[in-house]
N, C-alpha and C. Protein backbone atom coordinates (compact mmCIF):
# COMPACT_ATOMS: atom_id res chain seq x y z
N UNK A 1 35.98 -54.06 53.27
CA UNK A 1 34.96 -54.89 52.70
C UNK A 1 34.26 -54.13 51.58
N UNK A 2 34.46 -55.08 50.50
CA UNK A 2 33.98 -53.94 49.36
C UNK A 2 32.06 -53.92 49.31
N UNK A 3 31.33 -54.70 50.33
CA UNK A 3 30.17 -54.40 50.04
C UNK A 3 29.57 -53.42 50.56
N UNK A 4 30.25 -52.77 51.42
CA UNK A 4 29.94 -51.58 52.70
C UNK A 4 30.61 -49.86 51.92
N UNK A 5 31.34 -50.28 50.18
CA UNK A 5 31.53 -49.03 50.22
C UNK A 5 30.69 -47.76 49.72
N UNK A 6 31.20 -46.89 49.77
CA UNK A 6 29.80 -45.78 49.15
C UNK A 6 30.01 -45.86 47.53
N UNK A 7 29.15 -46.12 47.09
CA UNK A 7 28.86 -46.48 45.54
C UNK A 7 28.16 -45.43 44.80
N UNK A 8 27.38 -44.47 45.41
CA UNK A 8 26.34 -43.63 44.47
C UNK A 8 27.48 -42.17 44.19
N UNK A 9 28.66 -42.58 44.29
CA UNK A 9 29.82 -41.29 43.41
C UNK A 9 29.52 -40.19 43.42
N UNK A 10 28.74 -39.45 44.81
CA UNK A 10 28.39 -38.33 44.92
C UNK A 10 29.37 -37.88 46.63
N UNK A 11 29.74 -36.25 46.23
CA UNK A 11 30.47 -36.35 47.45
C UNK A 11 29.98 -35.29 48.33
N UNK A 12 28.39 -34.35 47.75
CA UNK A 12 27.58 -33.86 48.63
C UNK A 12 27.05 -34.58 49.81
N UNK A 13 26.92 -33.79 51.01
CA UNK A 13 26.65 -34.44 51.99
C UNK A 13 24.65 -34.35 51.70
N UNK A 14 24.20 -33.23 51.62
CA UNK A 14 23.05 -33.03 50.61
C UNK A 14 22.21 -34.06 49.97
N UNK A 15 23.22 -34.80 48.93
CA UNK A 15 22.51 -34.97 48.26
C UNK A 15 22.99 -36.67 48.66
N UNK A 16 23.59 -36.64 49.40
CA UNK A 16 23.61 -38.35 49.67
C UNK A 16 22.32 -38.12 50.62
N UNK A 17 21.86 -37.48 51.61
CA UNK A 17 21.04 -37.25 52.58
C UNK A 17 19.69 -37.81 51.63
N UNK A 18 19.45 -37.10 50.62
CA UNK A 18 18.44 -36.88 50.37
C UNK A 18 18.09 -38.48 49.45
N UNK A 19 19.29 -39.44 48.74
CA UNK A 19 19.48 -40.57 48.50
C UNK A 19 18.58 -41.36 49.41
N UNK A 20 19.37 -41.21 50.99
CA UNK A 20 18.82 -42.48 51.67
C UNK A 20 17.74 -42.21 52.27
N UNK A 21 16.97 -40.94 52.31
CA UNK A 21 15.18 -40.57 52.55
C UNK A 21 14.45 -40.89 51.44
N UNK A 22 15.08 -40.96 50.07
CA UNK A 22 14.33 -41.41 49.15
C UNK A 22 13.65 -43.04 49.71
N UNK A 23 14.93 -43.95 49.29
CA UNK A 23 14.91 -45.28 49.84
C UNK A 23 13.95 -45.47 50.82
N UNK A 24 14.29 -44.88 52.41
CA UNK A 24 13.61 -45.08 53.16
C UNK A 24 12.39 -45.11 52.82
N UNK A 25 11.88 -43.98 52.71
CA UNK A 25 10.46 -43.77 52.23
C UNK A 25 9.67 -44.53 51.50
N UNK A 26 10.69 -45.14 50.01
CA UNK A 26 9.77 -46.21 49.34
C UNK A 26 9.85 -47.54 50.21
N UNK A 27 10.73 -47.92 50.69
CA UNK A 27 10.66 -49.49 51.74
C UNK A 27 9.62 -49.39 52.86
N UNK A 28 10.04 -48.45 53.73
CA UNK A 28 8.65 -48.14 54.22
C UNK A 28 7.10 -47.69 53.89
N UNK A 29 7.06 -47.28 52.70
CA UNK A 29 5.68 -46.81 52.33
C UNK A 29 4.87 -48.48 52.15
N UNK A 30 6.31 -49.31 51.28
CA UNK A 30 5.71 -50.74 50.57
C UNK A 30 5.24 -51.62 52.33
N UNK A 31 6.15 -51.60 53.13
CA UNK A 31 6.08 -52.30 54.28
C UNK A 31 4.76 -51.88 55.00
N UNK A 32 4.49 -50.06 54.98
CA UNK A 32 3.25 -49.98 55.76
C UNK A 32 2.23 -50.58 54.58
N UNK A 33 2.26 -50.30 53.94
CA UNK A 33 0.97 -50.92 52.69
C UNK A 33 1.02 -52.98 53.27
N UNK A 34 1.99 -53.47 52.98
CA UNK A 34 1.90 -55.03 53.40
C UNK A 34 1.23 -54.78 54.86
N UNK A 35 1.88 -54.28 56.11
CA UNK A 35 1.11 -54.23 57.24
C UNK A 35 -0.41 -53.97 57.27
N UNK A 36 -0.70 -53.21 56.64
CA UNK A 36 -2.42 -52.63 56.05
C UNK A 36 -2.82 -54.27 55.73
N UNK A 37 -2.21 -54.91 54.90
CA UNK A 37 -2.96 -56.07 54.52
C UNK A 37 -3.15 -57.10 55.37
N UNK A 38 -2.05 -56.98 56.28
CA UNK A 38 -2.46 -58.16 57.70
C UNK A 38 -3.51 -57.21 58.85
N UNK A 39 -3.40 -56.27 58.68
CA UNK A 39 -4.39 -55.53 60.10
C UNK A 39 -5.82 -55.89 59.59
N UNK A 40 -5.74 -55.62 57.76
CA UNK A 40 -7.50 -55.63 57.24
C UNK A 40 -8.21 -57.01 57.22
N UNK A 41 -7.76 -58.12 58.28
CA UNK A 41 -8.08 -59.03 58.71
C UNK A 41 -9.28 -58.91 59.56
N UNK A 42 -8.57 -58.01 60.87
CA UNK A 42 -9.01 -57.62 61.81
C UNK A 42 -9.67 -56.59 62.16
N UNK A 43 -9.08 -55.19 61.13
CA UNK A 43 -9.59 -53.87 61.74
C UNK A 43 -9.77 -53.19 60.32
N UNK A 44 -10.87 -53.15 59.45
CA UNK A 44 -10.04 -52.53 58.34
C UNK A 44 -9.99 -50.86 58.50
N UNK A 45 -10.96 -50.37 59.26
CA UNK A 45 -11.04 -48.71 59.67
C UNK A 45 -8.71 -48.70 59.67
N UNK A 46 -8.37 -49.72 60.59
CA UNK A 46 -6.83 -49.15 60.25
C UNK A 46 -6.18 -49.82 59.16
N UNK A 47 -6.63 -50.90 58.78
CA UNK A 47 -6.12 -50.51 57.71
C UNK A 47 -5.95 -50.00 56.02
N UNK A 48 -6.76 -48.96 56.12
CA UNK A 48 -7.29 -48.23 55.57
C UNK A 48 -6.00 -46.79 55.60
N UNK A 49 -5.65 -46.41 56.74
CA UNK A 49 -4.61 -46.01 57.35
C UNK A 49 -3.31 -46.65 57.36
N UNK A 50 -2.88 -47.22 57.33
CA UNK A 50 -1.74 -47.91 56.68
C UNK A 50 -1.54 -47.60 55.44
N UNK A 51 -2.50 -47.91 54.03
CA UNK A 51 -2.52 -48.15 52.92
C UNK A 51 -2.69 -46.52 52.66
N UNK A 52 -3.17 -45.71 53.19
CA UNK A 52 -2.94 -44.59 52.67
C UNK A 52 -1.49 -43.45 53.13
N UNK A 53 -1.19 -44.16 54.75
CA UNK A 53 0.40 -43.62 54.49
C UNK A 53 1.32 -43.93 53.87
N UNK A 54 1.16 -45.25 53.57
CA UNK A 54 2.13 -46.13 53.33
C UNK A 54 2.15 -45.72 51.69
N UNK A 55 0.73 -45.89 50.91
CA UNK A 55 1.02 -45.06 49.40
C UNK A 55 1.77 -43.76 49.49
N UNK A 56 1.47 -43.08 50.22
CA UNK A 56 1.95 -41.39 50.09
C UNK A 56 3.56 -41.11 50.51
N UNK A 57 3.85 -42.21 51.19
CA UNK A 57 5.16 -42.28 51.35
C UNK A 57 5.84 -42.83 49.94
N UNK A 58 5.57 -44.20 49.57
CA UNK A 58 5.92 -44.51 48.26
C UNK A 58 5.56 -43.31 47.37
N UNK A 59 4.65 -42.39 47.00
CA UNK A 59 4.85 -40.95 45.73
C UNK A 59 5.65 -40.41 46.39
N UNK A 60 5.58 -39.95 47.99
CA UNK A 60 6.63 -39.36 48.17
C UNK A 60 8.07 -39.64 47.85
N UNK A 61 8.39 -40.39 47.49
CA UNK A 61 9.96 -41.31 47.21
C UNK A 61 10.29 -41.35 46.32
N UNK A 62 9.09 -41.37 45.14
CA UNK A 62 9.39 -41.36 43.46
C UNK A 62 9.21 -40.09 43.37
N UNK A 63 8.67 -39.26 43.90
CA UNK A 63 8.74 -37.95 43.31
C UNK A 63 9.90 -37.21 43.32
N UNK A 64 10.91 -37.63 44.92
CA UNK A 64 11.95 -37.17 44.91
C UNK A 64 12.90 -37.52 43.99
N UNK A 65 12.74 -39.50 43.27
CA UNK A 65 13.97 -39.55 42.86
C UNK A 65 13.66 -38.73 41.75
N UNK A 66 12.55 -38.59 41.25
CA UNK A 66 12.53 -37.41 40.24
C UNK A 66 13.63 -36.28 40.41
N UNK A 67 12.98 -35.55 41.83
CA UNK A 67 13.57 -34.17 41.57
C UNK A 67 15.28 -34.18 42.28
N UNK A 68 15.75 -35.51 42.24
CA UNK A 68 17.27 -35.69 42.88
C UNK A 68 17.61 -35.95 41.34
N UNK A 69 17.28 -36.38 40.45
CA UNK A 69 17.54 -36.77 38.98
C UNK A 69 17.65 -35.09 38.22
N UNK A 70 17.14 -34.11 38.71
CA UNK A 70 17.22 -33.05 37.77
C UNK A 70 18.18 -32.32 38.87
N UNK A 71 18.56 -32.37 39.84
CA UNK A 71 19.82 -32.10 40.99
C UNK A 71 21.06 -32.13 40.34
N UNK A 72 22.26 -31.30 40.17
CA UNK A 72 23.48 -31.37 40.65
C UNK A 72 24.52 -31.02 41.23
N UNK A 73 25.33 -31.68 40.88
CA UNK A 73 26.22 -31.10 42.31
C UNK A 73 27.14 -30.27 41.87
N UNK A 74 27.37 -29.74 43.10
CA UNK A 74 28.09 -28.42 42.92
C UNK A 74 29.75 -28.60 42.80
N UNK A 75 30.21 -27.66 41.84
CA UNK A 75 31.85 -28.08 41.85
C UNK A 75 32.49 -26.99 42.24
């Protein structure tokens, strides 16, 4: 099935690793930030906490694809 194949043409184990923690990190940073916005209904002390992991995860994610962008691989 061609939608399942590996596409990012890297054959470090490294630096694919470090690919799908990027990702993670920004989907989850955006998801805890949306969760922050349904809790600050109810509680905002948390969600206040949400919105600040959830940002720091998103810099955390762009900062990497930064420093995976100045990365290469080894031959």
């Amino acid at each position: 099935m061609g939608f399942f194949k590996k596409h990012s043409g890297t054959t470090s184990a490294r630096l694919v690793r470090i690919e799908r923690l990027v990702w993670i990190l920004i989907y989850g940073g955006l998801l805890a930030i949306v969760l922050g916005m349904f809790v600050a209904k109810g509680d905002v002390q948390n969600a206040d906490v949400f919105y600040a992991a959830g940002g720091i995860a998103v810099l955390v994610g762009v900062v990497m694809i930064y420093l995976r962008s100045r990365m290469h691989e080894e031959t």
